[in-house]
Protein backbone atom coordinates (compact mmCIF):
# COMPACT_ATOMS: atom_id res chain seq x y z
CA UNK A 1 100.74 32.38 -45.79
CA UNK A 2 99.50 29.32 -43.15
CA UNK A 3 99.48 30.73 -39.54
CA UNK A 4 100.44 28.54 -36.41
CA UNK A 5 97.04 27.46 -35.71
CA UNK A 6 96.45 26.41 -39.01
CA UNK A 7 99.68 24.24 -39.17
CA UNK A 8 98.67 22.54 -35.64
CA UNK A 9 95.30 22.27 -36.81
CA UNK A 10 97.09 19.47 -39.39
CA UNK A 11 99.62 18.27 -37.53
CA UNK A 12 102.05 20.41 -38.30
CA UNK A 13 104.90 22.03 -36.81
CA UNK A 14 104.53 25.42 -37.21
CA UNK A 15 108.45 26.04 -36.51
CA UNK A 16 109.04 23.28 -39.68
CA UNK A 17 106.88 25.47 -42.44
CA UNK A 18 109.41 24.88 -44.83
CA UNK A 19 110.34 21.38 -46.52
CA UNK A 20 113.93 20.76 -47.58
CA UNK A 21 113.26 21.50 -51.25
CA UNK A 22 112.98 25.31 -50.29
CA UNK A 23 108.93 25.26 -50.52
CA UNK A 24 106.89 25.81 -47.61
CA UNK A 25 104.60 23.38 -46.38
CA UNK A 26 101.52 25.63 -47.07
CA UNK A 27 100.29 23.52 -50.59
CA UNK A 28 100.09 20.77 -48.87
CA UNK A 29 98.47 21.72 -45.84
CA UNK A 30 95.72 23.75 -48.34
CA UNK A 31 95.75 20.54 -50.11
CA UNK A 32 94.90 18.61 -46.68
CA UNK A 33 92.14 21.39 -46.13
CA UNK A 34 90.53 21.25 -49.64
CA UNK A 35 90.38 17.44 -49.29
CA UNK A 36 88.62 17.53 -45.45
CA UNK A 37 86.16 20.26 -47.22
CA UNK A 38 85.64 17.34 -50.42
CA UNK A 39 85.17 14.45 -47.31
CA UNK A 40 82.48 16.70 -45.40
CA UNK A 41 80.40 17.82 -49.17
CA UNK A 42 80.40 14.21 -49.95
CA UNK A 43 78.95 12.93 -46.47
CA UNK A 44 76.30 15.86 -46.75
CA UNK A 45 75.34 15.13 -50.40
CA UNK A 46 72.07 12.51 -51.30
CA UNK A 47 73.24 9.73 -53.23
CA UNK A 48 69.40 9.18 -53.71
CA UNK A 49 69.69 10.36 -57.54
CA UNK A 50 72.94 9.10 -58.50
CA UNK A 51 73.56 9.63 -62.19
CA UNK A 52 75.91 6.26 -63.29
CA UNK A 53 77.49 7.62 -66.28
CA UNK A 54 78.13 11.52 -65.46
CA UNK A 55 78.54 10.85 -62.01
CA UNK A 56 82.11 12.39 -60.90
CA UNK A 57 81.77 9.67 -57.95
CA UNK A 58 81.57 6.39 -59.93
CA UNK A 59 85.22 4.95 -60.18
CA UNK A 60 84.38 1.22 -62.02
CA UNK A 61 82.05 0.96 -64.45
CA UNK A 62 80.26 -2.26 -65.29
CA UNK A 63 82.66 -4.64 -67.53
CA UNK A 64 82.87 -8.08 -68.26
CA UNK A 65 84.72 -10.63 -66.33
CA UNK A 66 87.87 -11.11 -67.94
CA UNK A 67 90.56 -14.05 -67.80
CA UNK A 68 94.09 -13.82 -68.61
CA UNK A 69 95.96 -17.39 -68.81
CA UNK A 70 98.35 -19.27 -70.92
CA UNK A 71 97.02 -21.27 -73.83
CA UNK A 72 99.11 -24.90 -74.69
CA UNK A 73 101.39 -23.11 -76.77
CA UNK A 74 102.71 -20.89 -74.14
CA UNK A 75 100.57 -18.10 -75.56
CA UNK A 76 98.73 -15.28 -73.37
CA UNK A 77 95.05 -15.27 -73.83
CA UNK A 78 92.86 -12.82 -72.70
CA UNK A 79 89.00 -13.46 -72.68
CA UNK A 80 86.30 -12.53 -71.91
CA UNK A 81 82.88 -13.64 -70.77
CA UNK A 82 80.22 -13.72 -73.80
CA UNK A 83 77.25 -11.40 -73.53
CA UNK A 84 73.62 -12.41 -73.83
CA UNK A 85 73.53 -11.91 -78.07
CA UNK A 86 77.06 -13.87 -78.89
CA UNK A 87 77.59 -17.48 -79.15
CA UNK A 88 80.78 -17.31 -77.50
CA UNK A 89 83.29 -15.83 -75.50
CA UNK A 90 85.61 -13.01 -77.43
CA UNK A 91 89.08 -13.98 -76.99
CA UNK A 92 92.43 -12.37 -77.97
CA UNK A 93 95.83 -14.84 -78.31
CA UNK A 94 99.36 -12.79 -77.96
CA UNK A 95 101.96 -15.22 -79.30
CA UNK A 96 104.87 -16.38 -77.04
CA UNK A 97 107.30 -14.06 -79.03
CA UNK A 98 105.38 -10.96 -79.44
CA UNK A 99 104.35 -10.74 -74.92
CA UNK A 100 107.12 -8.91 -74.27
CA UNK A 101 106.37 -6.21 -76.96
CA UNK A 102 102.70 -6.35 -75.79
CA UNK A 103 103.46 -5.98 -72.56
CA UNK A 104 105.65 -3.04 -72.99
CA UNK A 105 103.11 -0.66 -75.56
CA UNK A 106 100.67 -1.66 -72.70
CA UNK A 107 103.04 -0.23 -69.78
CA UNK A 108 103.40 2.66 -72.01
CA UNK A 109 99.77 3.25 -72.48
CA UNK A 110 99.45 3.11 -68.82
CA UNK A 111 102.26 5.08 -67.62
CA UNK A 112 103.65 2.72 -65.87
CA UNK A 113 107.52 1.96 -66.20
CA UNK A 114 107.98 -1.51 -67.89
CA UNK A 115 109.04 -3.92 -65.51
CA UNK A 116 111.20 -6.73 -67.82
CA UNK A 117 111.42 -10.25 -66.96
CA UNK A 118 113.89 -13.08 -67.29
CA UNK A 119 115.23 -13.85 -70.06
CA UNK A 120 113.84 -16.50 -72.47
């Protein structure tokens, strides 16, 4: 169990150790801890030999610029940006009628709730 010091040391009120759910506040005030402990490792570690594709710290990797517009049709196009060996840029058209049904799978895929539209 968190002691008084420990709750103050976060900014917590030790006399408010328990949330309105019924749990006590001590997960996230060991969360809070664990995370200061991650900050300090990561400002004493050497970046120096940085491994780019294990590397637990890189977040984007390199990727091609990408464009999303409308073609003259009213379709969605999404391209991108050729590479050295191809002739020209790799494109994908989603038809006017099948966006919606895209765009939902996609939401889906993310976990993200679908967001709908107006109607067409």
């Amino acid at each position: 169990m968190l002691d008084s010091t420990s709750a103050r040391k976060f900014n917590f009120d030790p006399d408010q150790l328990e949330q309105k759910s019924g749990k006590t506040l001590e997960e996230p005030l060991l969360a809070a801890a664990e995370e200061v402990t991650r900050d300090a490792q990561d400002k004493e570690r050497n970046y120096d030999d940085l491994d780019w594709s294990t590397d637990q710290s890189v977040v984007l990797r390199e990727q091609r610029a990408t464009a999303v517009y409308r073609n003259r049709w009213d379709g969605l196009v999404i391209r991108q940006e050729k590479s050295w060996d191809e002739e020209s840029d790799p494109f994908l058209v989603i038809t006017r009628e099948n966006c919606d049904v895209f765009l939902d799978r996609l939401c889906d895929l993310l976990g993200i709730p679908s967001a709908g539209g107006p109607a067409r």
